[in-house]
PDB file of N, CA and C in Angstrom:
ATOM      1  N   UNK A   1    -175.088  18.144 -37.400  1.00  0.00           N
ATOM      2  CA  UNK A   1    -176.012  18.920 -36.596  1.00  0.00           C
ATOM      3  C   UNK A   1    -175.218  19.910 -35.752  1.00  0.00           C
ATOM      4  N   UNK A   2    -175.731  21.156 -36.009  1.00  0.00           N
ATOM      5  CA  UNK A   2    -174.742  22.127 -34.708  1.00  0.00           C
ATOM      6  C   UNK A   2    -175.495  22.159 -33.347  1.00  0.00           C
ATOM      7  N   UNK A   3    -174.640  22.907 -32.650  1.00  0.00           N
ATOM      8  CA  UNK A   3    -175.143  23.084 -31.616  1.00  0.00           C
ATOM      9  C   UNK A   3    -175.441  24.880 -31.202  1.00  0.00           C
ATOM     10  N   UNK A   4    -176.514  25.603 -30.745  1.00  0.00           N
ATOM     11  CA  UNK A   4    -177.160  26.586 -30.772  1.00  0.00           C
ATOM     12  C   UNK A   4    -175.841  26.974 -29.714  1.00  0.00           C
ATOM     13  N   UNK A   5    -175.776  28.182 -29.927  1.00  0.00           N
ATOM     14  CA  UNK A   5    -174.861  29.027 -29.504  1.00  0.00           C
ATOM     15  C   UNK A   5    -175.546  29.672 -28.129  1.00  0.00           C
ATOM     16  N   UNK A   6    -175.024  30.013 -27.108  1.00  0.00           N
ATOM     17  CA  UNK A   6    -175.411  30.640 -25.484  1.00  0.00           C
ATOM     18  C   UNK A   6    -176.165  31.653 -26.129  1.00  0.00           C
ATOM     19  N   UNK A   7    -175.551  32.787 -26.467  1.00  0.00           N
ATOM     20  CA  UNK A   7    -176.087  34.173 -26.838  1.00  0.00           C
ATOM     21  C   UNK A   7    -177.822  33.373 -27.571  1.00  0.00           C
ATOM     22  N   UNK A   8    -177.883  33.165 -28.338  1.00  0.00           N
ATOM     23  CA  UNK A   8    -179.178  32.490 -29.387  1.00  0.00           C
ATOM     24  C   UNK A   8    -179.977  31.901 -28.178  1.00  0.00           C
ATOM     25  N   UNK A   9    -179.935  31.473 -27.471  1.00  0.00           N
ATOM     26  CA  UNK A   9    -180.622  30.852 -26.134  1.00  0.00           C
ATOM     27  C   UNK A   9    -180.827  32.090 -25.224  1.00  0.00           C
ATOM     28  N   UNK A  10    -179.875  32.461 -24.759  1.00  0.00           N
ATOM     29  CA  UNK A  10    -180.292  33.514 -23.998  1.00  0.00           C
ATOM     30  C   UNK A  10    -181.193  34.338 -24.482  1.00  0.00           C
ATOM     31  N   UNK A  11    -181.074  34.814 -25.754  1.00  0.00           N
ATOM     32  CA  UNK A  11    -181.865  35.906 -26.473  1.00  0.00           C
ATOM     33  C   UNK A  11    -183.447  35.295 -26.796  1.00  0.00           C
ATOM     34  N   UNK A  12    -183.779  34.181 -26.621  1.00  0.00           N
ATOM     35  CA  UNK A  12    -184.983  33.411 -27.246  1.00  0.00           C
ATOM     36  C   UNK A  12    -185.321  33.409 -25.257  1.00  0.00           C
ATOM     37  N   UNK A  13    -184.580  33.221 -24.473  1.00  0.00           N
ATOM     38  CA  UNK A  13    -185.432  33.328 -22.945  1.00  0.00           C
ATOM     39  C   UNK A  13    -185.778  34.756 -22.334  1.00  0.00           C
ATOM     40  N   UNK A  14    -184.536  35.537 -23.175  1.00  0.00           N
ATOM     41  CA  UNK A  14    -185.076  36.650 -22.312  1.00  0.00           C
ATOM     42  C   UNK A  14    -186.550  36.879 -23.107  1.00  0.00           C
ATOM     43  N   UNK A  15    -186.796  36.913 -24.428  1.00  0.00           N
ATOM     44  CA  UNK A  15    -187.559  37.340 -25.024  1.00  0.00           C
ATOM     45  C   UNK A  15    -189.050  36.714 -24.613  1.00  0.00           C
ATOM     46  N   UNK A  16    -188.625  35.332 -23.848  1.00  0.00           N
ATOM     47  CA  UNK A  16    -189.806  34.540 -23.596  1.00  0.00           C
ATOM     48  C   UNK A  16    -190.567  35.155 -21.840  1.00  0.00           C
ATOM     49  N   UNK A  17    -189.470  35.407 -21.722  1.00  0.00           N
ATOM     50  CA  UNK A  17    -189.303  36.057 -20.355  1.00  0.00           C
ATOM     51  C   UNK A  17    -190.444  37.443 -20.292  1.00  0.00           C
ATOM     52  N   UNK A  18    -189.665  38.536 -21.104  1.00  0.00           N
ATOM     53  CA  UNK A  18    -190.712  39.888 -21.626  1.00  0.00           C
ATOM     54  C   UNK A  18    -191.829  39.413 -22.414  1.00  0.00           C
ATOM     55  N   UNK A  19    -192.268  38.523 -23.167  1.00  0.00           N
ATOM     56  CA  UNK A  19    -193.426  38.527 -23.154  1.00  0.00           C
ATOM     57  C   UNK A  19    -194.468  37.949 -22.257  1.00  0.00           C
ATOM     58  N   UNK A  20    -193.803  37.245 -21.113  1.00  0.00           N
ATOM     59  CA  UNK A  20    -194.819  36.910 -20.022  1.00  0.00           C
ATOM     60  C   UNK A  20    -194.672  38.076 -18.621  1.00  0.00           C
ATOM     61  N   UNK A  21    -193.739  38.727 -18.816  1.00  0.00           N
ATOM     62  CA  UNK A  21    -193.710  39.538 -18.156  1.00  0.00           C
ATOM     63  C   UNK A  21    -194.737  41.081 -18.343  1.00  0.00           C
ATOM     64  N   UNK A  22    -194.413  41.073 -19.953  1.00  0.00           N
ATOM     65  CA  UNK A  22    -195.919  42.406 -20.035  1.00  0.00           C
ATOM     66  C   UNK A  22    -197.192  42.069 -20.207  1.00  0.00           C
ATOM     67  N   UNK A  23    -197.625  41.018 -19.753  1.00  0.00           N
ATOM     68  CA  UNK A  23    -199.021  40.967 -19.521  1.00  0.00           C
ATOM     69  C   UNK A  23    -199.536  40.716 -18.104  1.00  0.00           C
ATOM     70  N   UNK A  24    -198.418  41.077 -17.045  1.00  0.00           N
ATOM     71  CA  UNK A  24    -198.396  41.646 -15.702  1.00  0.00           C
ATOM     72  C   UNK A  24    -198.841  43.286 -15.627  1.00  0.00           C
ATOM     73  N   UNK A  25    -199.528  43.692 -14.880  1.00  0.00           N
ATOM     74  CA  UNK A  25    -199.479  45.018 -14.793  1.00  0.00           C
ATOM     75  C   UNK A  25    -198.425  45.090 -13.936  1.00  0.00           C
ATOM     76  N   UNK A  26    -197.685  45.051 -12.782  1.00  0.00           N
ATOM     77  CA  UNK A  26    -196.608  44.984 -12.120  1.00  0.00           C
ATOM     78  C   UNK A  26    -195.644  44.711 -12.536  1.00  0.00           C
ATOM     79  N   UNK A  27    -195.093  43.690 -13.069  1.00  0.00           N
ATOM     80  CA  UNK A  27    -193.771  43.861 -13.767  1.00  0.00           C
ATOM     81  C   UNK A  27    -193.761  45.052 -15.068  1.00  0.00           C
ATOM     82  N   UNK A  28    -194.653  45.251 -15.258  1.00  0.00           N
ATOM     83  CA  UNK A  28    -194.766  46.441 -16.437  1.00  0.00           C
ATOM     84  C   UNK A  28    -194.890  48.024 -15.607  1.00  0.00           C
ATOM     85  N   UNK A  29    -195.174  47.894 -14.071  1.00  0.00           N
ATOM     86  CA  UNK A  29    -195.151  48.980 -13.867  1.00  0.00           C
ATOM     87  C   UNK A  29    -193.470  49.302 -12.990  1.00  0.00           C
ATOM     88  N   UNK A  30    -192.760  48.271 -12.412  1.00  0.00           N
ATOM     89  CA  UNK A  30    -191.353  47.672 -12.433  1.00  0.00           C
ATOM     90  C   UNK A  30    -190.570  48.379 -13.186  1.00  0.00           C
ATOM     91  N   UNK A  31    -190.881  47.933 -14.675  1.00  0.00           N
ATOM     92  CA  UNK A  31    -190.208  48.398 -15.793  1.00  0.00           C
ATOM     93  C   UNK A  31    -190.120  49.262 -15.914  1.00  0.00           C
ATOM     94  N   UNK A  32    -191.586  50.307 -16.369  1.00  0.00           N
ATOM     95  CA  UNK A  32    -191.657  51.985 -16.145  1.00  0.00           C
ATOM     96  C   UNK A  32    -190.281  52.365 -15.068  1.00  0.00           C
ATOM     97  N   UNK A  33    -190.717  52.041 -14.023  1.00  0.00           N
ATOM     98  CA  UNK A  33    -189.870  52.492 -12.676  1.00  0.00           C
ATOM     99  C   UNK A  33    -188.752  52.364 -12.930  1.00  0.00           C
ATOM    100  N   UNK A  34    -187.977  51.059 -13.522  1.00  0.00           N
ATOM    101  CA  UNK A  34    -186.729  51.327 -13.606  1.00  0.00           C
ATOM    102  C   UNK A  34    -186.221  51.700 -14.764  1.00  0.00           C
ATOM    103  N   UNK A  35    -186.941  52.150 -15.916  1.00  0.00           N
ATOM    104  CA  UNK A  35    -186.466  53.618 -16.991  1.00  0.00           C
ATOM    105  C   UNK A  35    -186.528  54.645 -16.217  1.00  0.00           C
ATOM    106  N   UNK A  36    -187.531  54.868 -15.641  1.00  0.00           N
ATOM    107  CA  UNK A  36    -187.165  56.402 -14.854  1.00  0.00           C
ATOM    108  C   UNK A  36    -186.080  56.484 -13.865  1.00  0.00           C
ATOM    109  N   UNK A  37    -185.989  55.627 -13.445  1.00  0.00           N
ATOM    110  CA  UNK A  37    -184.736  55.524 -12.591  1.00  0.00           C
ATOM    111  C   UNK A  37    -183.675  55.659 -13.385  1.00  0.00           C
ATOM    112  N   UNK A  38    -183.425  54.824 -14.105  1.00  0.00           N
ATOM    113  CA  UNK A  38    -181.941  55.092 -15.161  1.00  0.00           C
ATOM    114  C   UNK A  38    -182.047  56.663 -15.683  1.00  0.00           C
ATOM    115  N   UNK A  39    -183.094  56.938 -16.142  1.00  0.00           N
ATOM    116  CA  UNK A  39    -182.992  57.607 -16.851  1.00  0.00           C
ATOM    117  C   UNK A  39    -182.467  59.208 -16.091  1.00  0.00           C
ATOM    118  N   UNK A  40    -183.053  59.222 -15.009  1.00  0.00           N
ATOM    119  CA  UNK A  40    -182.319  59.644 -13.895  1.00  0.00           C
ATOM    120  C   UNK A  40    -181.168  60.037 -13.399  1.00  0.00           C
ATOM    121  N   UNK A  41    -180.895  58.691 -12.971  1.00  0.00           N
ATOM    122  CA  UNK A  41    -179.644  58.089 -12.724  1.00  0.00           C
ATOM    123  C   UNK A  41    -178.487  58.805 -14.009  1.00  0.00           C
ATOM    124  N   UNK A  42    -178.900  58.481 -15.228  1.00  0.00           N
ATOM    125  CA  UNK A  42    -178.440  58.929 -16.133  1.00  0.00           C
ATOM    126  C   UNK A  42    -178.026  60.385 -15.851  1.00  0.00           C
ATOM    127  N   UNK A  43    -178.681  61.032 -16.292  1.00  0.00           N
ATOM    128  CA  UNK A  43    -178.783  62.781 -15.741  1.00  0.00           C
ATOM    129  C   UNK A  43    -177.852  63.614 -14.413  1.00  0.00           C
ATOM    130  N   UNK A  44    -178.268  63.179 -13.979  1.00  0.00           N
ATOM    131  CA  UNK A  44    -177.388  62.796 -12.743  1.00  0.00           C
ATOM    132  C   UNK A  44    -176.207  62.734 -13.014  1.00  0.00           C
ATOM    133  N   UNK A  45    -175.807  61.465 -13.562  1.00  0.00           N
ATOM    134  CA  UNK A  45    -174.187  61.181 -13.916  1.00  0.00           C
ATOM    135  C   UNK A  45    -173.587  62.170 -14.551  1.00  0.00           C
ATOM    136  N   UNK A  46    -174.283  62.902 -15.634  1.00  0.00           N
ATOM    137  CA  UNK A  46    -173.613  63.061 -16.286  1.00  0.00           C
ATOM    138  C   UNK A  46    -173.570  64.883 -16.167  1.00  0.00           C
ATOM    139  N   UNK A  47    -174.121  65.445 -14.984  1.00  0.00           N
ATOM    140  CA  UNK A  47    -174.316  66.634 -14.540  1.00  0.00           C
ATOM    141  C   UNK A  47    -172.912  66.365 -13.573  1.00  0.00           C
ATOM    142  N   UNK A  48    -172.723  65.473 -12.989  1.00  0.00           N
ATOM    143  CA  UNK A  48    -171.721  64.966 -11.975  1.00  0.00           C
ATOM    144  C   UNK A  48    -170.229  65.470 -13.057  1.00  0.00           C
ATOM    145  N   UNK A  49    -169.998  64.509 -13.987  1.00  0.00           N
ATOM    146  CA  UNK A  49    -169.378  64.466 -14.908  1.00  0.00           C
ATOM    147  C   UNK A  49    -168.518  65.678 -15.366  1.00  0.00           C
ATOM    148  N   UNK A  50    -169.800  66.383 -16.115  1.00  0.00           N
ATOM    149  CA  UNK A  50    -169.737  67.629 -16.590  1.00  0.00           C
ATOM    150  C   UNK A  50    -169.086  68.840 -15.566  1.00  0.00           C
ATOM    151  N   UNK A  51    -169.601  68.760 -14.452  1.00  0.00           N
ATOM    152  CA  UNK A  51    -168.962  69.792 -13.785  1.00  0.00           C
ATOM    153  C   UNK A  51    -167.752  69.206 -13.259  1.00  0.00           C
ATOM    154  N   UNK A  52    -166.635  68.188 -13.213  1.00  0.00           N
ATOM    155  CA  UNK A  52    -165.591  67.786 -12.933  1.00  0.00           C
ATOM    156  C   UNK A  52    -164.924  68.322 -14.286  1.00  0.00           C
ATOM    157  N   UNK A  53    -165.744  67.899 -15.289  1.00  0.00           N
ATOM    158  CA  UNK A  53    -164.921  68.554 -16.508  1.00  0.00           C
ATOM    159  C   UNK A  53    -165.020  70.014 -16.625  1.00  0.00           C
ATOM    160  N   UNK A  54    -165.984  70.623 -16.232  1.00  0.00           N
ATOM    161  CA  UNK A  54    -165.084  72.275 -15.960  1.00  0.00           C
ATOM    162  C   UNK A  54    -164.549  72.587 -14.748  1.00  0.00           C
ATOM    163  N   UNK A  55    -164.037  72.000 -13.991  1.00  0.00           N
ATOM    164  CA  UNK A  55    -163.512  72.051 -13.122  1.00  0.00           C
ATOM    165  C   UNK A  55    -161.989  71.849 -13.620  1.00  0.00           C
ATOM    166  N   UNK A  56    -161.967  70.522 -14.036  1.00  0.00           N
ATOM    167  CA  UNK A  56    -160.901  70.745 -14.540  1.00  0.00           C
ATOM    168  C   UNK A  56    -159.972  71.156 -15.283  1.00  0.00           C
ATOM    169  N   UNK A  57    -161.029  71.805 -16.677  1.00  0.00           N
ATOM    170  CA  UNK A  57    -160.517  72.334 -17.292  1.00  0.00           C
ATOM    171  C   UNK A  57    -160.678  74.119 -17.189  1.00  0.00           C
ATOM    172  N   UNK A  58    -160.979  74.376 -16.178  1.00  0.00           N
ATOM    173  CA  UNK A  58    -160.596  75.916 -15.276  1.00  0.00           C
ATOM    174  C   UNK A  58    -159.248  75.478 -14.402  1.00  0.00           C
ATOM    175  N   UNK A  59    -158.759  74.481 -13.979  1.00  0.00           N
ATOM    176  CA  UNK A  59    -157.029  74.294 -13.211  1.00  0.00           C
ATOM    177  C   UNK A  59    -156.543  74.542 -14.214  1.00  0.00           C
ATOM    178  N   UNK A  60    -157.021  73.603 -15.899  1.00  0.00           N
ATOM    179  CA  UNK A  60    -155.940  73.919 -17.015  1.00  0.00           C
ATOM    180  C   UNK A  60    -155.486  75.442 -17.236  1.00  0.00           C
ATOM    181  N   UNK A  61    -157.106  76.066 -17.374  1.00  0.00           N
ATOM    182  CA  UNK A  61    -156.856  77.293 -17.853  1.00  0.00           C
ATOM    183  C   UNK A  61    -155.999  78.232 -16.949  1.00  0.00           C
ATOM    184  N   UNK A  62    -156.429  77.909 -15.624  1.00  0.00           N
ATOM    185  CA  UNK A  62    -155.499  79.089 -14.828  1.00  0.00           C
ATOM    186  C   UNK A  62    -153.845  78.439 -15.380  1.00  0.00           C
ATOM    187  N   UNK A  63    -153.492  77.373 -14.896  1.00  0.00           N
ATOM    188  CA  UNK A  63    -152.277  77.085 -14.836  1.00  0.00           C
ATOM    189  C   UNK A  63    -151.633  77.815 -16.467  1.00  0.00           C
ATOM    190  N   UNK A  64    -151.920  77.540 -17.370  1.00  0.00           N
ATOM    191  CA  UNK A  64    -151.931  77.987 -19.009  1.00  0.00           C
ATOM    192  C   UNK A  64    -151.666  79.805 -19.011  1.00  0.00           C
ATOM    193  N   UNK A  65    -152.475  80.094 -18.121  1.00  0.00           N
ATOM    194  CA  UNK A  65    -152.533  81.809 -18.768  1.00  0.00           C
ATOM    195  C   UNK A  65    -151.687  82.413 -17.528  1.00  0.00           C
ATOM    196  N   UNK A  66    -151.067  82.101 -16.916  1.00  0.00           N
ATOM    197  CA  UNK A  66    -149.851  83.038 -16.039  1.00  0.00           C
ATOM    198  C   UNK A  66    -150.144  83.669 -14.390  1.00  0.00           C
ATOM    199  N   UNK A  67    -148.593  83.975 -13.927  1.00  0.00           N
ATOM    200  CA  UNK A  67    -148.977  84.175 -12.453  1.00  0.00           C
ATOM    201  C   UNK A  67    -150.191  84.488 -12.098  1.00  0.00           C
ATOM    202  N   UNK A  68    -150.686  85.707 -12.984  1.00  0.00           N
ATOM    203  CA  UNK A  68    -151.769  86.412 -12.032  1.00  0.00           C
ATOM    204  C   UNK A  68    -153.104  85.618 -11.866  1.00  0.00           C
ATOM    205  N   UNK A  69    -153.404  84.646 -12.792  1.00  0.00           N
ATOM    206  CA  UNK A  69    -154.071  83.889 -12.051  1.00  0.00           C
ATOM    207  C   UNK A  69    -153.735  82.613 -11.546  1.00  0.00           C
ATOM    208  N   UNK A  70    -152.636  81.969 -11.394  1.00  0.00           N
ATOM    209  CA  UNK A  70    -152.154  81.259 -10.290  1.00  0.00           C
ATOM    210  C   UNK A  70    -152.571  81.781  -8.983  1.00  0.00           C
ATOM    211  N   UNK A  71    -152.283  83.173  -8.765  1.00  0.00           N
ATOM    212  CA  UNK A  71    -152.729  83.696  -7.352  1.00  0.00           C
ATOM    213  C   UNK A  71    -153.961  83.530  -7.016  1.00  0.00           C
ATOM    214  N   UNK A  72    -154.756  83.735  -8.287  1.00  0.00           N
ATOM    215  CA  UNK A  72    -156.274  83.609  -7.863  1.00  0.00           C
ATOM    216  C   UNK A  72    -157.158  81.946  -7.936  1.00  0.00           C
ATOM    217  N   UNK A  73    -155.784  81.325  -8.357  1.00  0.00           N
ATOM    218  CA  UNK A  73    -156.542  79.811  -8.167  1.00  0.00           C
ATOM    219  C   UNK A  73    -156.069  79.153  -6.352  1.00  0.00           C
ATOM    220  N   UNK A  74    -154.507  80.159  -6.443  1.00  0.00           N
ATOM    221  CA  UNK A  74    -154.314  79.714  -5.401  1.00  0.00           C
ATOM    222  C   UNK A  74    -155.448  80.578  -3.503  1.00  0.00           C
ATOM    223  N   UNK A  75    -155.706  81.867  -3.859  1.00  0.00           N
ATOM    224  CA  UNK A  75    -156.184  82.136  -3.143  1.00  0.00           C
ATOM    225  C   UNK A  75    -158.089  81.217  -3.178  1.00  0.00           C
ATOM    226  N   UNK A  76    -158.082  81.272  -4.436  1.00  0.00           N
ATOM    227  CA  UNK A  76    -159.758  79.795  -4.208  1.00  0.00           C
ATOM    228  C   UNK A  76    -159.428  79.013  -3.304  1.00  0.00           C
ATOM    229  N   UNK A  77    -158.241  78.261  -3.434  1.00  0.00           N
ATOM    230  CA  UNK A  77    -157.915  76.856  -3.007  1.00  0.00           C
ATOM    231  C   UNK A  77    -157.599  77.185  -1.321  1.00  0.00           C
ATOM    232  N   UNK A  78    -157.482  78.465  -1.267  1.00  0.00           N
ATOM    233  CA  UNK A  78    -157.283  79.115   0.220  1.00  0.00           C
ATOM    234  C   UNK A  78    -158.799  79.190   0.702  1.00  0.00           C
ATOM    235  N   UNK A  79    -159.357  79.731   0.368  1.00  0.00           N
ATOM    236  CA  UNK A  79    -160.933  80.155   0.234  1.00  0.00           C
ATOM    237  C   UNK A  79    -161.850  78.781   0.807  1.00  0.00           C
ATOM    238  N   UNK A  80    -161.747  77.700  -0.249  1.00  0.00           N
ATOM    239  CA  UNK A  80    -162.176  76.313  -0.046  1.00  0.00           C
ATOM    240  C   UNK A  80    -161.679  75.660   0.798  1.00  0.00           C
ATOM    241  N   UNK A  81    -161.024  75.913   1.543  1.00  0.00           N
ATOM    242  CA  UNK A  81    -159.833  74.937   2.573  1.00  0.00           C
ATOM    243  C   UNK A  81    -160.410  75.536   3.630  1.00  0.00           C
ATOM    244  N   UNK A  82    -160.563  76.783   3.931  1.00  0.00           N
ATOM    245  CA  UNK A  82    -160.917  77.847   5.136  1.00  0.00           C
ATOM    246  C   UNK A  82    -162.740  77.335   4.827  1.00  0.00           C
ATOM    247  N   UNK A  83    -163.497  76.622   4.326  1.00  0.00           N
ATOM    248  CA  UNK A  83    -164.657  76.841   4.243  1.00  0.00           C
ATOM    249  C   UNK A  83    -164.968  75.206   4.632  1.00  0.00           C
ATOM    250  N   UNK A  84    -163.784  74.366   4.449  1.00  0.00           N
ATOM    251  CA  UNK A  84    -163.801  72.994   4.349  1.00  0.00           C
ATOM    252  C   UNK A  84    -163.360  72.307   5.803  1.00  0.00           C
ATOM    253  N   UNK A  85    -163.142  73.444   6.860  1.00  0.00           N
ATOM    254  CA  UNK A  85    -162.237  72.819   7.960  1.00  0.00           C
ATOM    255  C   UNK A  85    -163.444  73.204   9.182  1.00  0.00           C
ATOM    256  N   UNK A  86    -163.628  72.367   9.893  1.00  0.00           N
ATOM    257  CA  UNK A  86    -165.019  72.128  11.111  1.00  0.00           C
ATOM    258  C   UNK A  86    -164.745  73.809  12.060  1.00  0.00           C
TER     259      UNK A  86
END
């Protein structure tokens, strides 16, 4: 005789779980709420993300293509510092 594996249990409670849970209108409206939230949340992240990645890959580019724009990353970084101080 074996013995049922954690995962196989877990997966048979959660499942027992969601089906007593959607015949709540509240935990079903819960649920809604927290897809929109992730989904959100999601969006969010990855707008966050995205602009670190051109951010950073505008340091690459200045540093890559020569003095003259070194000066102009360095005068930004002048720019942002003077805009960043109380």
């Amino acid at each position: 005789m074996r013995t049922p594996k954690i995962t196989e249990c877990a997966c048979g409670l959660v499942v027992t779980i969601l089906g007593f849970g959607f015949s709540s209108y509240y935990i079903r409206e819960v649920l809604v709420s927290l897809a929109l939230f992730s989904v959100a949340f999601l969006f969010l992240a990855l707008t966050v993300l995205a602009a670190i990645l051109l951010w950073w890959a505008s340091e690459q580019l200045a540093d890559w293509s020569g003095p003259a724009s070194r000066r102009v990353l360095a005068f930004s970084r002048r720019l942002m510092a003077a805009y960043a101080r109380p």
